[in-house]
C-alpha atoms as a PDB file:
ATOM      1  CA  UNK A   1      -2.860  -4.128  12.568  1.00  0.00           C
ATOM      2  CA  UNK A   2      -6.294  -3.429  13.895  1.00  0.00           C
ATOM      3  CA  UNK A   3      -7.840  -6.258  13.642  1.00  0.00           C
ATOM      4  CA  UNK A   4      -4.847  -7.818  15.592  1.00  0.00           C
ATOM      5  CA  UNK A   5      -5.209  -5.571  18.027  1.00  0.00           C
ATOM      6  CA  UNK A   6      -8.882  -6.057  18.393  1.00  0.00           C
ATOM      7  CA  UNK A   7      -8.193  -9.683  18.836  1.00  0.00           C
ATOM      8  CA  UNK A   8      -5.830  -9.073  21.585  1.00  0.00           C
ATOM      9  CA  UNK A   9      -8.323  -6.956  23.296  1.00  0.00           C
ATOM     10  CA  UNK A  10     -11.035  -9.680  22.728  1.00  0.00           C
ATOM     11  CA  UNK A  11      -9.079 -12.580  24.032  1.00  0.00           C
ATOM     12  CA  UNK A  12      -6.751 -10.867  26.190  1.00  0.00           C
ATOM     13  CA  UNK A  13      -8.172  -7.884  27.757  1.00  0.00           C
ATOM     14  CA  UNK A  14      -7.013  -4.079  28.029  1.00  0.00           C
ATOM     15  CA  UNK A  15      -4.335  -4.368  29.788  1.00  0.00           C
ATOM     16  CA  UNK A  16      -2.819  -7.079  27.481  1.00  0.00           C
ATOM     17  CA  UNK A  17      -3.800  -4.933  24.549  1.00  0.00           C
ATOM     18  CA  UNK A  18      -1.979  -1.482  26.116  1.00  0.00           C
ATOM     19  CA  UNK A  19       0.952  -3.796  26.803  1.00  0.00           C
ATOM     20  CA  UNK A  20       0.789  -4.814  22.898  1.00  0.00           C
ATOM     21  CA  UNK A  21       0.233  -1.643  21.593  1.00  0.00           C
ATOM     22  CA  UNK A  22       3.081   0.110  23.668  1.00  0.00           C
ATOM     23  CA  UNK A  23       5.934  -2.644  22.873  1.00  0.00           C
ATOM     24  CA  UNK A  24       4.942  -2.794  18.902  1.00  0.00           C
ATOM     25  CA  UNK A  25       3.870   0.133  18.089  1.00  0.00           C
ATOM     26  CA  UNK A  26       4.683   3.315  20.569  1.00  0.00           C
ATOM     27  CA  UNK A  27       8.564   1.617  20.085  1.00  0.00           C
ATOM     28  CA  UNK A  28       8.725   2.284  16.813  1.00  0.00           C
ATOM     29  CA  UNK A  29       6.847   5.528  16.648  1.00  0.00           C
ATOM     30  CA  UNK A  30       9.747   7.784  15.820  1.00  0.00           C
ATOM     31  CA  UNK A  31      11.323   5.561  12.949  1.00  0.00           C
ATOM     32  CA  UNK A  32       7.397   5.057  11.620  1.00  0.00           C
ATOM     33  CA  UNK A  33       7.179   8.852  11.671  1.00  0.00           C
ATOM     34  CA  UNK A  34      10.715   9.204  10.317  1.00  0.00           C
ATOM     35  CA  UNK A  35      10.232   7.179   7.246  1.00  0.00           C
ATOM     36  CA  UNK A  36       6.745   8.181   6.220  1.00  0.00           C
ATOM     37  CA  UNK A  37       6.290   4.448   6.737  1.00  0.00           C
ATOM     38  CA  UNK A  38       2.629   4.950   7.688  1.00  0.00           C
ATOM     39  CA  UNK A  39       2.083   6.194   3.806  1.00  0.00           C
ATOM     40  CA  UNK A  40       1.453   3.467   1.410  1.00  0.00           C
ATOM     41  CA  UNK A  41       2.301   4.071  -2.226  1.00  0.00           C
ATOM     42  CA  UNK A  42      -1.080   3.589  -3.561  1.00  0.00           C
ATOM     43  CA  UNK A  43      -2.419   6.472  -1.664  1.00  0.00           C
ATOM     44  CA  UNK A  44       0.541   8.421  -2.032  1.00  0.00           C
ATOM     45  CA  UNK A  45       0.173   8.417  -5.358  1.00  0.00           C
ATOM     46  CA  UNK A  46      -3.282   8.926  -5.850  1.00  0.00           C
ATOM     47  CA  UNK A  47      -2.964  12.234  -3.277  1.00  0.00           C
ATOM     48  CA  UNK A  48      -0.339  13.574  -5.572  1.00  0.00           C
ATOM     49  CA  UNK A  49      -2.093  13.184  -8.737  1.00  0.00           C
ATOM     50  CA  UNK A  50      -5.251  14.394  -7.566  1.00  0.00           C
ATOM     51  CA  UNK A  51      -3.125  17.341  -5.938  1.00  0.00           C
ATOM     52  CA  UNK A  52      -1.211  17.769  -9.175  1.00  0.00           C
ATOM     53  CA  UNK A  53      -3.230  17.277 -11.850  1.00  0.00           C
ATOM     54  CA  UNK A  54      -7.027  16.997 -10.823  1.00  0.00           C
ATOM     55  CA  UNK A  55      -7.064  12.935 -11.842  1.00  0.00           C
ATOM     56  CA  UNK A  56      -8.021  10.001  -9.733  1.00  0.00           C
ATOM     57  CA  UNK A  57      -5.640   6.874 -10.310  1.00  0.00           C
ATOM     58  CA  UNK A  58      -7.432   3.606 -11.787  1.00  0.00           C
ATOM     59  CA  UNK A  59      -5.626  -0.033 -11.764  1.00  0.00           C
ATOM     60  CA  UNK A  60      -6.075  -2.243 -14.603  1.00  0.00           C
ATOM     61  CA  UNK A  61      -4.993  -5.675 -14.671  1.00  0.00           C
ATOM     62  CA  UNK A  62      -3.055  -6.431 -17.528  1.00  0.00           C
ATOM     63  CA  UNK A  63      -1.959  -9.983 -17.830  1.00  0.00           C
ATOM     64  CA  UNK A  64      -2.266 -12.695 -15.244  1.00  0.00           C
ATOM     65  CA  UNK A  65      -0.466 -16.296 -15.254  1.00  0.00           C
ATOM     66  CA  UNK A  66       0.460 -18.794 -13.586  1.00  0.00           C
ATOM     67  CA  UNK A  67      -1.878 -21.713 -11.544  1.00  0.00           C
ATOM     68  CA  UNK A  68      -4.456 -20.610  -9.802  1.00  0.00           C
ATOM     69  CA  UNK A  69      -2.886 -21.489  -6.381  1.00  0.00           C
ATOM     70  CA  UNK A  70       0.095 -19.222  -7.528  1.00  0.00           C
ATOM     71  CA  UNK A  71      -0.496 -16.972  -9.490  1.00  0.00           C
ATOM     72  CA  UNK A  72       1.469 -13.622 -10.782  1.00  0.00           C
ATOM     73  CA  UNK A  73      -0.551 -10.499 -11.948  1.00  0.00           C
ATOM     74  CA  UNK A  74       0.534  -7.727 -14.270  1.00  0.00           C
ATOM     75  CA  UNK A  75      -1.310  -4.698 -12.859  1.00  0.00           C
ATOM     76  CA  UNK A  76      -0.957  -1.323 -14.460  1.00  0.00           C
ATOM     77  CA  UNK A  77      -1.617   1.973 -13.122  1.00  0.00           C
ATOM     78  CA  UNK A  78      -3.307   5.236 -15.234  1.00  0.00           C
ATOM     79  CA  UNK A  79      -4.106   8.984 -14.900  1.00  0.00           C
ATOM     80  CA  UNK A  80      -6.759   9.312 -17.633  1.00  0.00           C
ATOM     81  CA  UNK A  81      -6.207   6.450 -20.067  1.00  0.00           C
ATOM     82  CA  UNK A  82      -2.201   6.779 -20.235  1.00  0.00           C
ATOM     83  CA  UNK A  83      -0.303   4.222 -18.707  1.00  0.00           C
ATOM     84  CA  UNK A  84       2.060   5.523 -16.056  1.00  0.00           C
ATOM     85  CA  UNK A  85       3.613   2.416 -15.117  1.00  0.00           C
ATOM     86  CA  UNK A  86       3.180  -1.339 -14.772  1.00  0.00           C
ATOM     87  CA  UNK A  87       4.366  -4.153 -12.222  1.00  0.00           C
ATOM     88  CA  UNK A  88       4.172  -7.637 -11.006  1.00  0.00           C
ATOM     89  CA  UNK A  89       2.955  -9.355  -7.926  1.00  0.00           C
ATOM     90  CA  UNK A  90       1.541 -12.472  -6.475  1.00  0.00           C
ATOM     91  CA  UNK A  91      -1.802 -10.445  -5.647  1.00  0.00           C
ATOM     92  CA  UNK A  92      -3.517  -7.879  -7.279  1.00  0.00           C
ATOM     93  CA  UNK A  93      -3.178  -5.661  -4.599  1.00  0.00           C
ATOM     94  CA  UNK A  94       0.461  -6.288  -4.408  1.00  0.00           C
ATOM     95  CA  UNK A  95       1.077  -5.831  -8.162  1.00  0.00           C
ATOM     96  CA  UNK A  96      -1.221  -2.031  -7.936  1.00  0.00           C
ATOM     97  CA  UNK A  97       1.417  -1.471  -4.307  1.00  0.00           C
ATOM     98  CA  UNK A  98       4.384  -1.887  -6.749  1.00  0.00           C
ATOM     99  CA  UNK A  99       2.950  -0.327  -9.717  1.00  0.00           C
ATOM    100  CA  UNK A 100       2.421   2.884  -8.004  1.00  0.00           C
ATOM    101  CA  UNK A 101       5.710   3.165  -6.354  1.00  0.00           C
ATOM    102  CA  UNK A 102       6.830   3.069  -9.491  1.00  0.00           C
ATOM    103  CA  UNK A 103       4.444   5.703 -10.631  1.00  0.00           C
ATOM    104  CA  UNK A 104       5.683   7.741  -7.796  1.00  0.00           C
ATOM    105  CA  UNK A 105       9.452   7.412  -9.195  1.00  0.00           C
ATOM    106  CA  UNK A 106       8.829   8.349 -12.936  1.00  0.00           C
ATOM    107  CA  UNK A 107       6.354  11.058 -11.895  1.00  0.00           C
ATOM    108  CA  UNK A 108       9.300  12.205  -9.371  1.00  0.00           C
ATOM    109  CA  UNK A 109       6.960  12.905  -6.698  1.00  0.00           C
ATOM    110  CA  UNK A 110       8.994  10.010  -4.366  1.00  0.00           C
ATOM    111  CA  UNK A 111       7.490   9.076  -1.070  1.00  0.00           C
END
């Protein structure tokens, strides 16, 4: 969101930007608020297991397939070398999101 922002500013100006930011994102404040929906799982989780039990979450890739141009990853997320859980995703990054949401649901500490 920044860096579209920043190119709004660069190209448009500051006024153009305000405009932006106010109709996207000020709009939608309360709901964004509301919903926690500025928390992403990954750092959820690794708040609450630091918080909870002194250990810093680590992502493994487990199995990868697929054409290089399409791809699916296996990621799997840990507190010390025990796997909490494991998921699926056309990135890495999107596979580790997953994986720690559901790391958030077995652990019960939900979002």
């Amino acid at each position: 969101m920044e860096a579209v922002i920043g190119a709004i500013y660069l190209d448009r100006g500051i006024t153009v930007s305000r405009k932006f930011i106010q109709t996207v994102i000020v709009s939608e404040l309360k709901e964004i608020i509301k919903n926690r929906l500025y928390i992403d799982p990954k750092s959820d989780f690794q708040e609450k297991s630091q918080e909870k039990m002194g250990v810093t979450p680590t992502y493994k890739v487990l199995a990868s397939s697929g054409p290089d141009h399409s791809k699916t990853f296996e990621v799997g997320v840990y507190l010390n070398d025990k796997l909490i859980a494991s998921d699926t995703g056309s990135s890495k990054q999107e596979a580790q999101t997953k994986a720690a949401q559901k790391a958030l649901k077995k652990q019960n500490w939900n979002i």
